[in-house]
Protein backbone atom coordinates (compact mmCIF):
# COMPACT_ATOMS: atom_id res chain seq x y z
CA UNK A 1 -11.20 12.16 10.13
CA UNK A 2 -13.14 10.21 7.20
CA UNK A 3 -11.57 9.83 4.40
CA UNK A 4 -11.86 8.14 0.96
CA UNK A 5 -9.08 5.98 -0.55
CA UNK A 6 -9.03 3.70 -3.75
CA UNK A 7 -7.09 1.04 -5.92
CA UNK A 8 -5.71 1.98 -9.53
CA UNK A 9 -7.89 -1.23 -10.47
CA UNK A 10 -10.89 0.22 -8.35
CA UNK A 11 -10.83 3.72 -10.34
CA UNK A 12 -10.69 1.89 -13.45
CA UNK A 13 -13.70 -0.07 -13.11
CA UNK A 14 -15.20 3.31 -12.35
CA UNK A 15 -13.82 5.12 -15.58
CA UNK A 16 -15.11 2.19 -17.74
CA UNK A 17 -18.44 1.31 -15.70
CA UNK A 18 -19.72 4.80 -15.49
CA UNK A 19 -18.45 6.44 -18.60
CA UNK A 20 -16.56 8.67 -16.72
CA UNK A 21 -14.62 11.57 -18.09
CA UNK A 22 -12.52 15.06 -16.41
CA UNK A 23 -14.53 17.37 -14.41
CA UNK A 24 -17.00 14.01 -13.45
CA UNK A 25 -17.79 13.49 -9.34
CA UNK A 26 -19.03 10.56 -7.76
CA UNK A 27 -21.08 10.36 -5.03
CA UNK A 28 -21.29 8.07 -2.20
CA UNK A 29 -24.64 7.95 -0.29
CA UNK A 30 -26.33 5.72 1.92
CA UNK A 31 -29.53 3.88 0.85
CA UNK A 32 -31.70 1.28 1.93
CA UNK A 33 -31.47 -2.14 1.44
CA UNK A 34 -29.00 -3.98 -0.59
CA UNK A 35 -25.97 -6.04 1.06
CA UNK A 36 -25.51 -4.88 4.06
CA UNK A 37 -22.08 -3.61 5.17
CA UNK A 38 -21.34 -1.01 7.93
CA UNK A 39 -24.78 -1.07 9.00
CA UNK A 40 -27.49 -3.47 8.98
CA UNK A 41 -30.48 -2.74 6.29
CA UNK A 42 -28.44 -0.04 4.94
CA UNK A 43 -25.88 -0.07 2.14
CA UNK A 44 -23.55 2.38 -0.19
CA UNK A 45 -24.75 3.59 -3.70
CA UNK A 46 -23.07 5.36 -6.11
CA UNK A 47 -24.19 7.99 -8.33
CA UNK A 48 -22.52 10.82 -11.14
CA UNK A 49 -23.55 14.20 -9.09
CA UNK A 50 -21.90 17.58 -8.19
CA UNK A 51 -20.96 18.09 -4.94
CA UNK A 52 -23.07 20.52 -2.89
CA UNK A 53 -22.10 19.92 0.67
CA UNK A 54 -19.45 16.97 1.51
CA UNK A 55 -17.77 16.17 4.26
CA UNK A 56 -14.95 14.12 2.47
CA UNK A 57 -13.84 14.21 -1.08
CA UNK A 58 -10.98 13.05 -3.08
CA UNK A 59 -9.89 13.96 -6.39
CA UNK A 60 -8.13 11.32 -9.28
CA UNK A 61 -7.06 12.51 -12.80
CA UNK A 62 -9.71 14.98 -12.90
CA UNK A 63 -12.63 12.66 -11.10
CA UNK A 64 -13.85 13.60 -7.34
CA UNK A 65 -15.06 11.40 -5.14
CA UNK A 66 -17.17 12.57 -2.55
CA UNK A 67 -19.20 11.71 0.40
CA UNK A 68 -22.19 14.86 1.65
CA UNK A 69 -22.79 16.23 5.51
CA UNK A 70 -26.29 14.18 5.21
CA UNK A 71 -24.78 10.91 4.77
CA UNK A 72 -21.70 11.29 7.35
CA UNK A 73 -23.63 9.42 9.95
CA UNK A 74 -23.40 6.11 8.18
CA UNK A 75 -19.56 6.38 8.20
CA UNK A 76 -19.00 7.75 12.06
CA UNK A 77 -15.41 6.89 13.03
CA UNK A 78 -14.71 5.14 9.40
CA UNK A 79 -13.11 5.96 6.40
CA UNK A 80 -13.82 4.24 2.85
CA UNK A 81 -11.47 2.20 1.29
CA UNK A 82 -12.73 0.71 -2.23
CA UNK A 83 -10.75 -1.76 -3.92
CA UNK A 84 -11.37 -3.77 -7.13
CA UNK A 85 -11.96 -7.67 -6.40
CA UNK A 86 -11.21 -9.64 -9.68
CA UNK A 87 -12.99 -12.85 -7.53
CA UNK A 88 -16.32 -11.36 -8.45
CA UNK A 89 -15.25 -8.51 -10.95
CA UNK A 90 -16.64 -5.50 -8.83
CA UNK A 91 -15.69 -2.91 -6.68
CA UNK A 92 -15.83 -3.57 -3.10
CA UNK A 93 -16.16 -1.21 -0.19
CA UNK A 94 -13.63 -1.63 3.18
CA UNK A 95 -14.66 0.64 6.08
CA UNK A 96 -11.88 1.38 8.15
CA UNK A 97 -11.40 2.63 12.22
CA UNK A 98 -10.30 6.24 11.71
């Protein structure tokens, strides 16, 4: 079953990069490009949107987190871990076996 996890530091950097406030969601989609990570040529963005159809979500102080059906496929038999690297002073995404 995917889910979503984060760091305190990870949700932070979210809160003060995004200018996010109560009643916010984040989504996680899968775009072209970029670093790759799970999958070669593709990579995660991020994006303030409301939720229409997701297959995973989590909720922080207010703040959901959420993955939709269309990008499931990127994530098949992971979950997302995001964590807060102080190294390079950005959020980085772990994808772990479910």
């Amino acid at each position: 079953m995917m889910n979503i996890t984060m760091t305190q530091p990870a949700f932070k950097w979210f809160l003060e990069e995004m200018n996010l406030e109560k009643n916010d969601a984040v989504r996680f989609y899968v775009r072209y490009g970029g670093s790759p990570q799970l999958i070669a040529g593709f990579s995660i963005g991020i994006e303030v949107s409301a939720p229409s159809t997701p297959v995973t979500q989590m909720e922080k102080d207010g703040i959901t987190f959420f993955i939709e059906q269309k990008d499931a496929w990127y994530f098949k038999d992971h979950s997302l871990h995001i964590k807060f690297s102080r190294k390079i002073n950005e959020i980085e995404f772990e994808y772990i076996q479910d």
